[in-house]
N, C-alpha and C. Protein backbone atom coordinates (compact mmCIF):
# COMPACT_ATOMS: atom_id res chain seq x y z
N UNK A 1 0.83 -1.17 0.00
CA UNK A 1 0.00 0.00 0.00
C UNK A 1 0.89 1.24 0.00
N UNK A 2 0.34 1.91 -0.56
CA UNK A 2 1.37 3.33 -0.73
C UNK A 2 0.53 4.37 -0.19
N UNK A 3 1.28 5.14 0.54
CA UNK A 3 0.89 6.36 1.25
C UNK A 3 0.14 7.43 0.27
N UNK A 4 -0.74 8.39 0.64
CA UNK A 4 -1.80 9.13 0.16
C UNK A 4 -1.21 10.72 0.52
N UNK A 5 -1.25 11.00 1.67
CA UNK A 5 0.31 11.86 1.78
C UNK A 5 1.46 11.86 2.57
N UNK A 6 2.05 13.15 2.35
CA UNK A 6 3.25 13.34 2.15
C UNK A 6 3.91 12.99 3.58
N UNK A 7 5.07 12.91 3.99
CA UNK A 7 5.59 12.32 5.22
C UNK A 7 4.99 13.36 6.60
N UNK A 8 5.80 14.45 5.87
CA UNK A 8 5.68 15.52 6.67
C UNK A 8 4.22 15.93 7.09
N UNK A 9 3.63 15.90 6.54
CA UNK A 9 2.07 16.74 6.49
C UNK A 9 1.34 15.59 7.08
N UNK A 10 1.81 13.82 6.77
CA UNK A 10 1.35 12.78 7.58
C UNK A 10 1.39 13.19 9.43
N UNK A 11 3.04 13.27 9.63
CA UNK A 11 3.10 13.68 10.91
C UNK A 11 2.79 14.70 11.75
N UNK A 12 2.22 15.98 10.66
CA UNK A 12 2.10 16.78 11.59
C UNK A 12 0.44 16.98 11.49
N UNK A 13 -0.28 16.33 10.63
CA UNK A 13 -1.77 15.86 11.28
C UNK A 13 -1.91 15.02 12.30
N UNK A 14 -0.76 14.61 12.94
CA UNK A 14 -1.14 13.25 13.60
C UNK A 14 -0.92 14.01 14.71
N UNK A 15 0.36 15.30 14.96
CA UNK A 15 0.79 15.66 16.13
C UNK A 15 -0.20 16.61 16.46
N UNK A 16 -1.02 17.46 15.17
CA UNK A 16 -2.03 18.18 15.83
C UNK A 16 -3.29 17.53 16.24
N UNK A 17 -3.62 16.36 15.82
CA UNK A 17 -4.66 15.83 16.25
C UNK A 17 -5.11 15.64 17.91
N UNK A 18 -3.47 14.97 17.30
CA UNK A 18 -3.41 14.62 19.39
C UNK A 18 -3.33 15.73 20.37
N UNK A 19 -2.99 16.89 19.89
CA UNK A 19 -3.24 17.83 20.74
C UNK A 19 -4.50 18.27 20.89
N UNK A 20 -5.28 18.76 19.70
CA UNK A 20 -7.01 18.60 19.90
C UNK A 20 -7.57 17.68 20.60
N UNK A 21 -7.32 16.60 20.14
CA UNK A 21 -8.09 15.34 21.35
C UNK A 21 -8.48 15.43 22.88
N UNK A 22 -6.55 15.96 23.14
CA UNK A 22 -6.06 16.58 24.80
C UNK A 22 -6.93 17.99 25.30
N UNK A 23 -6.92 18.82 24.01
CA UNK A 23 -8.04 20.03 24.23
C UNK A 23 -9.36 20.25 24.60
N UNK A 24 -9.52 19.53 23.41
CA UNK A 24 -11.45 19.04 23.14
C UNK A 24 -11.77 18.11 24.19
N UNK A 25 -11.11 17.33 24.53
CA UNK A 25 -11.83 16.29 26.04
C UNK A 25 -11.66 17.36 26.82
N UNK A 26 -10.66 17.65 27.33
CA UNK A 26 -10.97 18.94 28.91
C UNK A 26 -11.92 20.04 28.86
N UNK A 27 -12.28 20.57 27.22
CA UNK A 27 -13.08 21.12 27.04
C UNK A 27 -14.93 20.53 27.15
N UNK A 28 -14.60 19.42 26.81
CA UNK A 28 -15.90 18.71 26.61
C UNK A 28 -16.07 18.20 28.14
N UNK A 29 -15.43 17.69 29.24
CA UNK A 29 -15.19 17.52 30.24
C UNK A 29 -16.03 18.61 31.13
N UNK A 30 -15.25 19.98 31.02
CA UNK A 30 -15.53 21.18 31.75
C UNK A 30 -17.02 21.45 31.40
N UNK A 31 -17.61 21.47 30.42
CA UNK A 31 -18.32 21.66 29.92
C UNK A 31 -19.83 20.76 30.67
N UNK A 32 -19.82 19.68 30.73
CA UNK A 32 -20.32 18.16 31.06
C UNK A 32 -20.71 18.62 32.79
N UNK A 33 -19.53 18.87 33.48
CA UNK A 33 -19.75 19.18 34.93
C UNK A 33 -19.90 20.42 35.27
N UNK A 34 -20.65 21.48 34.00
CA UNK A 34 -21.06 22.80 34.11
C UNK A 34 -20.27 23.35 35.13
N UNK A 35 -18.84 23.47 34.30
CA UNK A 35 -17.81 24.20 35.18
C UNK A 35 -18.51 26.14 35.09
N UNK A 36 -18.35 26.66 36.03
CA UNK A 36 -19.06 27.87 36.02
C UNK A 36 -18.42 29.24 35.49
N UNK A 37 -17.38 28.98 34.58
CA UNK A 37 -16.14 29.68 33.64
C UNK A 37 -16.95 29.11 32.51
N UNK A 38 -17.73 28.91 32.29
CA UNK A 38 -18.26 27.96 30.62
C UNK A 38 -19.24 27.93 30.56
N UNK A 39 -20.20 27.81 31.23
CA UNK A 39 -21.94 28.00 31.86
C UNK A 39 -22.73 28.73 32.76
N UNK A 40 -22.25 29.36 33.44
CA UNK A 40 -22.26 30.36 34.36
C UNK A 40 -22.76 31.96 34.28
N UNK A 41 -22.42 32.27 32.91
CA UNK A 41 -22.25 33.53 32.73
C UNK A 41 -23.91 33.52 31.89
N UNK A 42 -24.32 34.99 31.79
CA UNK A 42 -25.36 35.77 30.99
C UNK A 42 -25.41 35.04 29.52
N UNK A 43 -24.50 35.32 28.81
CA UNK A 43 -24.01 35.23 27.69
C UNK A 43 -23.62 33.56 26.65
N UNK A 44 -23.79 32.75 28.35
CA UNK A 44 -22.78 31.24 27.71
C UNK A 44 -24.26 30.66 27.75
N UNK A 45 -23.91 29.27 27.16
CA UNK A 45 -24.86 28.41 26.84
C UNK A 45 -25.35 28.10 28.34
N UNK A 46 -26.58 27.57 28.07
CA UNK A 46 -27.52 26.87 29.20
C UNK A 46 -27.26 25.84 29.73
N UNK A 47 -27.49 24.57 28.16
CA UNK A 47 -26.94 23.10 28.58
C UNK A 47 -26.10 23.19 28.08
N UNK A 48 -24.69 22.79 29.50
CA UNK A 48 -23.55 22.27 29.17
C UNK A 48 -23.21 21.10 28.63
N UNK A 49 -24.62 19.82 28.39
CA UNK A 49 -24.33 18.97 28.33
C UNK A 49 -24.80 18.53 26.58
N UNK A 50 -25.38 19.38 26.27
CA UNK A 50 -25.31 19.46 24.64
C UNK A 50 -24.36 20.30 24.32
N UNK A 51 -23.90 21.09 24.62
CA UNK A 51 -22.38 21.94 24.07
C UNK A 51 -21.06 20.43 23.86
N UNK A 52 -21.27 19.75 25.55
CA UNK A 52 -20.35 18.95 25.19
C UNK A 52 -20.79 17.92 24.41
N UNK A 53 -21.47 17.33 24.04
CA UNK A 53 -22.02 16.23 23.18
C UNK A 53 -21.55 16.73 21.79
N UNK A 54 -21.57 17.60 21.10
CA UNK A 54 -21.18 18.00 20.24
C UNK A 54 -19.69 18.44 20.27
N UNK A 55 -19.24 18.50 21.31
CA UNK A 55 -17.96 18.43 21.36
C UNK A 55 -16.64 17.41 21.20
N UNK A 56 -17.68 16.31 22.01
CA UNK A 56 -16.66 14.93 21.44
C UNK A 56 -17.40 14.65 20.37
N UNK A 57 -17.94 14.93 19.72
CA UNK A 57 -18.22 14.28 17.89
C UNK A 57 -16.94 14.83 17.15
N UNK A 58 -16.54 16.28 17.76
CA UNK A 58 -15.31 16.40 17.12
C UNK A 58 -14.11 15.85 17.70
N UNK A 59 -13.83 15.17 19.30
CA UNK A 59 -12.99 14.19 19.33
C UNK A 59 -13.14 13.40 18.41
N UNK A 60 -14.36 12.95 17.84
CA UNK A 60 -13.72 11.05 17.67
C UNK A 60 -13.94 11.73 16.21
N UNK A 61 -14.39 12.80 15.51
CA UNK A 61 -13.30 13.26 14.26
C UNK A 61 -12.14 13.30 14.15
N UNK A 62 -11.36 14.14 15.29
CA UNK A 62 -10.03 14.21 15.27
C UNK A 62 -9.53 12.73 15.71
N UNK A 63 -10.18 11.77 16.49
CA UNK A 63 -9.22 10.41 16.61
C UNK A 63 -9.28 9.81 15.49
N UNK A 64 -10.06 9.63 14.49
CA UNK A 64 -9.95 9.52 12.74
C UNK A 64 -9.38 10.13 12.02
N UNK A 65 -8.77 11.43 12.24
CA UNK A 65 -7.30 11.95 11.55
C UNK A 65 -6.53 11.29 12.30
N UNK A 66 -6.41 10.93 13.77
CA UNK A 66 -5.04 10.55 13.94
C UNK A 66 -4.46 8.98 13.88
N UNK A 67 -5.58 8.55 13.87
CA UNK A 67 -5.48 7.24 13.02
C UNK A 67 -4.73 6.89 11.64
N UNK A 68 -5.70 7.41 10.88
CA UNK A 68 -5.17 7.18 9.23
C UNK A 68 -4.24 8.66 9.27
N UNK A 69 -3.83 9.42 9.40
CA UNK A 69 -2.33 10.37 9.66
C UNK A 69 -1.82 9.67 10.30
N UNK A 70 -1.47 9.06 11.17
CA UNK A 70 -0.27 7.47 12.17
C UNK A 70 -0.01 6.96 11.06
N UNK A 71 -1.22 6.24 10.40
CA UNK A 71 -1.13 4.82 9.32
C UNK A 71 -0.32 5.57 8.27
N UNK A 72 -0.49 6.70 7.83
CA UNK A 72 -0.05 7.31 6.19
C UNK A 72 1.32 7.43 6.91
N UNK A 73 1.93 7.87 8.25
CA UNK A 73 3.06 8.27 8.47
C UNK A 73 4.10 6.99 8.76
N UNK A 74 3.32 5.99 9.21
CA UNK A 74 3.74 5.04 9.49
C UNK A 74 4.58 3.96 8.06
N UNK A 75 3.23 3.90 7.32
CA UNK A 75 3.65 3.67 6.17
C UNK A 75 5.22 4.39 4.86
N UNK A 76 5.35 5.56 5.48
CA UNK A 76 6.12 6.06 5.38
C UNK A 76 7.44 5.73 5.40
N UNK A 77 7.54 5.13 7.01
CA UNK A 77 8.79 4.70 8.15
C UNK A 77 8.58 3.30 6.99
N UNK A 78 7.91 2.35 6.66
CA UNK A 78 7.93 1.21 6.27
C UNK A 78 8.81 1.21 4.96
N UNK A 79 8.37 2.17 4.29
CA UNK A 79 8.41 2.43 2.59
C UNK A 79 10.18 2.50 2.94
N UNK A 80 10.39 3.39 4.08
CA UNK A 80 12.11 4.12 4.06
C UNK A 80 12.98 3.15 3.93
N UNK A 81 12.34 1.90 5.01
CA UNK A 81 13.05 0.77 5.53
C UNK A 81 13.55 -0.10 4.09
N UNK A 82 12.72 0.09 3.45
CA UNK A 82 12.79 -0.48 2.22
C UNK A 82 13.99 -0.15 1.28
N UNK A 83 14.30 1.19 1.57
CA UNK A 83 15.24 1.71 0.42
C UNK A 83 14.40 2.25 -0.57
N UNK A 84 13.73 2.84 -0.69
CA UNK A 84 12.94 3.43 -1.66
C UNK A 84 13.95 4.78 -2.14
N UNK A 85 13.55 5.47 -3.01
CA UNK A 85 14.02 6.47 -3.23
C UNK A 85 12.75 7.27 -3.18
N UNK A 86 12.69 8.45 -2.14
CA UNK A 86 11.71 9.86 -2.73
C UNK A 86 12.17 10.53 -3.14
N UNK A 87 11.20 11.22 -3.84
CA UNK A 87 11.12 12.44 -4.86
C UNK A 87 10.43 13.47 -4.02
């Protein structure tokens, strides 16, 4: 199987993913136990617990970039081992 992209752009979807993941859960977290910095105010949402529901839909988006971005980067490390030549 041959990679879809490029090495670089493999790894650094994978490194930002995982940082969203780390974001978006504490966010979706805080959110869930109507931390009062997030729900509290005039202005913020009501239910914290539909803010966060919609919040991990975009975790387990971002754990599907960092999946197949791992696999494309990974594949990468495989292809090298090989002796390939890139272009």
């Amino acid at each position: 199987m041959k990679p879809v992209v490029s090495a670089m752009q493999a790894w650094s979807c994978t490194v930002i993913s995982f940082f969203a993941i780390i974001i978006l859960t504490v966010l979706a977290a805080l959110y869930r136990s109507g931390h009062e910095e997030l729900v509290g105010g005039v202005d913020d949402p009501a239910d914290g617990k539909a803010v966060s529901g919609t919040v991990f839909t975009a975790v387990f988006v971002y754990i599907g970039f960092f999946v197949f971005c791992g696999l494309q980067g990974m594949l990468h490390v495989r292809e090298s081992r090989r002796g390939a030549i890139s272009l």
